[in-house]
Protein backbone atom coordinates (compact mmCIF):
# COMPACT_ATOMS: atom_id res chain seq x y z
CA UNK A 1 -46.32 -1.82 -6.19
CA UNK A 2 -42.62 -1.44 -5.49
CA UNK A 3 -40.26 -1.51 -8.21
CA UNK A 4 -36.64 -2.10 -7.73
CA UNK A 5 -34.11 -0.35 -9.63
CA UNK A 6 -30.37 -0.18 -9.91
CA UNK A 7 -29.10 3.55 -8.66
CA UNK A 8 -25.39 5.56 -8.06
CA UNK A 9 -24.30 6.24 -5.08
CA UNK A 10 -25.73 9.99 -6.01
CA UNK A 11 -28.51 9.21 -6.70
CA UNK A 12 -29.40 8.05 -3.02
CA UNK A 13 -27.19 10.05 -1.10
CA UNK A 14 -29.33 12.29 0.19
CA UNK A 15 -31.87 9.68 1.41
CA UNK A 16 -28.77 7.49 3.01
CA UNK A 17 -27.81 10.61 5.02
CA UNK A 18 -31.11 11.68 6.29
CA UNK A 19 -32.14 8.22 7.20
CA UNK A 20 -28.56 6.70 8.32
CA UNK A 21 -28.22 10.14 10.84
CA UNK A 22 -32.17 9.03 12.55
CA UNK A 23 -31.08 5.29 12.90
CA UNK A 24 -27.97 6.90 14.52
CA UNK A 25 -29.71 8.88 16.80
CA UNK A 26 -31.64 5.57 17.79
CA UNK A 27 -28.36 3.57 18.07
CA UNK A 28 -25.91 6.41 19.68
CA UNK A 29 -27.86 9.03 21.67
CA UNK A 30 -26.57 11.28 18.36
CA UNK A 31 -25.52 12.28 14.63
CA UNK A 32 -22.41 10.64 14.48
CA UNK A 33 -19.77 10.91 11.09
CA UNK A 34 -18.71 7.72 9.85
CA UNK A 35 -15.82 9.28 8.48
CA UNK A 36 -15.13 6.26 5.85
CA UNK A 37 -11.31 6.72 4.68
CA UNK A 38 -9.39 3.96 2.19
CA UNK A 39 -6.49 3.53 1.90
CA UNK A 40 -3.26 1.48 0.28
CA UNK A 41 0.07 1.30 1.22
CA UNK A 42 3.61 -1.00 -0.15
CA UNK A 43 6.21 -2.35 1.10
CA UNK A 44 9.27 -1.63 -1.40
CA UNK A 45 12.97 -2.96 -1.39
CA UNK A 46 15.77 -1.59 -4.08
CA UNK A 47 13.05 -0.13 -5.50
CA UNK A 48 10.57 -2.90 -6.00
CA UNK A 49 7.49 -3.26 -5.08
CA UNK A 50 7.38 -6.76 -2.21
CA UNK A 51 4.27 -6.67 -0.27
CA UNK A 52 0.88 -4.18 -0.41
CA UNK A 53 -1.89 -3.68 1.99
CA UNK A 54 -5.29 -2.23 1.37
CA UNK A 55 -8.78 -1.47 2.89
CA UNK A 56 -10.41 1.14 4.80
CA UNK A 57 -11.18 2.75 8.05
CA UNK A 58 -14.55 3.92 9.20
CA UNK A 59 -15.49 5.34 12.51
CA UNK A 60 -13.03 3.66 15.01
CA UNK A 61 -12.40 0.67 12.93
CA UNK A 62 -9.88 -0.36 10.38
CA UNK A 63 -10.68 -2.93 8.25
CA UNK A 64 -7.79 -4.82 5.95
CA UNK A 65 -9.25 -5.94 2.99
CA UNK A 66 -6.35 -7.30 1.59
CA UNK A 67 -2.37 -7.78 2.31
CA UNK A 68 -0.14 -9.58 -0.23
CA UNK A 69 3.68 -9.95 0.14
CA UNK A 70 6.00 -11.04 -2.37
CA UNK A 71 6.56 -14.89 -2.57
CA UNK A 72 10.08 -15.27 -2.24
CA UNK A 73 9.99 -12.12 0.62
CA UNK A 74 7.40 -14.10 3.50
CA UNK A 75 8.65 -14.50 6.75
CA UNK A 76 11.52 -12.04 6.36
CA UNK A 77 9.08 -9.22 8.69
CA UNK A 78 7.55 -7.10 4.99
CA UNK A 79 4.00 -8.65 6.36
CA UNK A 80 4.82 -7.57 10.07
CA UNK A 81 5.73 -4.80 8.65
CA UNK A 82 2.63 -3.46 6.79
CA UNK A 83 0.85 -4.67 9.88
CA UNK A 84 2.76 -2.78 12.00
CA UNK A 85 1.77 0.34 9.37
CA UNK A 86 -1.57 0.16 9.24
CA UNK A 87 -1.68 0.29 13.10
CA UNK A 88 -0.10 3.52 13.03
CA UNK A 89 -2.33 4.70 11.11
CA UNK A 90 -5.51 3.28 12.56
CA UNK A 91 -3.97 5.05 15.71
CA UNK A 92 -3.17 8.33 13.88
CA UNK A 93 -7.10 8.34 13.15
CA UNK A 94 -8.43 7.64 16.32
CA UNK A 95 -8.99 4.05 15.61
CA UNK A 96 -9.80 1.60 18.79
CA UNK A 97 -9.86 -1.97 16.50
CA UNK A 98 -8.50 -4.03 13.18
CA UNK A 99 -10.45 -6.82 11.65
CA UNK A 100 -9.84 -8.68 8.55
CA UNK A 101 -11.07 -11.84 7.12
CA UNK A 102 -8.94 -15.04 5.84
CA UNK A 103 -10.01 -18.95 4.99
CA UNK A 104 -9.94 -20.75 8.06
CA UNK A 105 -7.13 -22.95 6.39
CA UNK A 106 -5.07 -20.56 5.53
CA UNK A 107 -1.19 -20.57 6.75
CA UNK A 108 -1.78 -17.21 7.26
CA UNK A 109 -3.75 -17.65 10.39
CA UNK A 110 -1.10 -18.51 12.35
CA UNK A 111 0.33 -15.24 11.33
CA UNK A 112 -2.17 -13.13 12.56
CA UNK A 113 -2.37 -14.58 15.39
CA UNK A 114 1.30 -14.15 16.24
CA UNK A 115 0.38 -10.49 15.76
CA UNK A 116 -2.23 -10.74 18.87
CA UNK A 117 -5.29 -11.10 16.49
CA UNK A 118 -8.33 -13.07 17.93
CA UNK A 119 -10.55 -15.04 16.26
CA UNK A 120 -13.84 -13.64 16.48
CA UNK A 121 -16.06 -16.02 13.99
CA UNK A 122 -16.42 -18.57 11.61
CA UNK A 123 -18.02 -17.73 8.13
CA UNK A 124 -19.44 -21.05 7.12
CA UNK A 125 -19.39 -21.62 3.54
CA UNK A 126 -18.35 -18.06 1.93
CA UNK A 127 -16.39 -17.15 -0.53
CA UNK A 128 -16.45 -20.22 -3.17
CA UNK A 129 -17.93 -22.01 0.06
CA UNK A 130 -14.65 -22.19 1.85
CA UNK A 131 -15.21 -21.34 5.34
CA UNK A 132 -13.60 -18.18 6.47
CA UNK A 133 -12.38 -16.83 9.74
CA UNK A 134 -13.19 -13.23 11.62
CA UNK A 135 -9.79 -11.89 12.98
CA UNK A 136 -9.83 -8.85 15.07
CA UNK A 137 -7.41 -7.04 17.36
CA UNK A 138 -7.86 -4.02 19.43
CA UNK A 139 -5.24 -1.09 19.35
């Protein structure tokens, strides 16, 4: 009988890395590193904190898990701005894409679009069933 339990990441790292580097092999011809990095950056002004951006990169791929900007500071280039970061630094790792993921109502799609994202997919009914869009941009 199999028994499901809740674990720590240590406890199964060793199994994740022997099995993840075989399905690798499978996938890629070869052991490949994943080489998962987070990160978090802000966007100050006199001192104060107006805008943050956070999320990770993993193997060619930057993902934005979140960027928030000030109110009373949108549309005056702090969101451009941490965009135009985080592609730096996607670059400065060997990065080839960004994705994020916003509501498909959102004012901010018009945003990311200006920025050359692409829509990639529609996430019907996720978070608190709103539907969500897949942006994505290569760098």
């Amino acid at each position: 009988m199999i028994k499901i339990t809740k674990a720590s990441y240590r406890q199964i790292k060793d199994f994740n890395l022997k099995e993840w580097h075989g399905v690798d092999i499978e996938h890629y011809g070869k052991e490949v590193e994943w080489n998962d990095k987070k990160f978090i950056f802000k966007a100050e002004e006199e001192g104060q904190t107006v805008g943050t951006i956070s999320g990770r990169y993993a193997s060619g791929v930057v993902y934005i898990s979140e960027i928030i900007v000030a109110k009373s500071k949108r549309g005056k280039g702090v969101g451009s701005a941490l965009m135009k970061k985080i592609e730096e630094f996607g670059k400065k790792l060997g990065a080839h894409k960004i994705w994020l993921i916003t509501g498909k109502d959102w004012s901010e799609n018009k945003f990311y679009r200006k920025l050359g994202f692409k829509k990639g997919a529609i996430l019907p009914r996720h978070n608190f069933e709103k539907e969500y869009i897949i942006y994505s941009k290569f760098i």
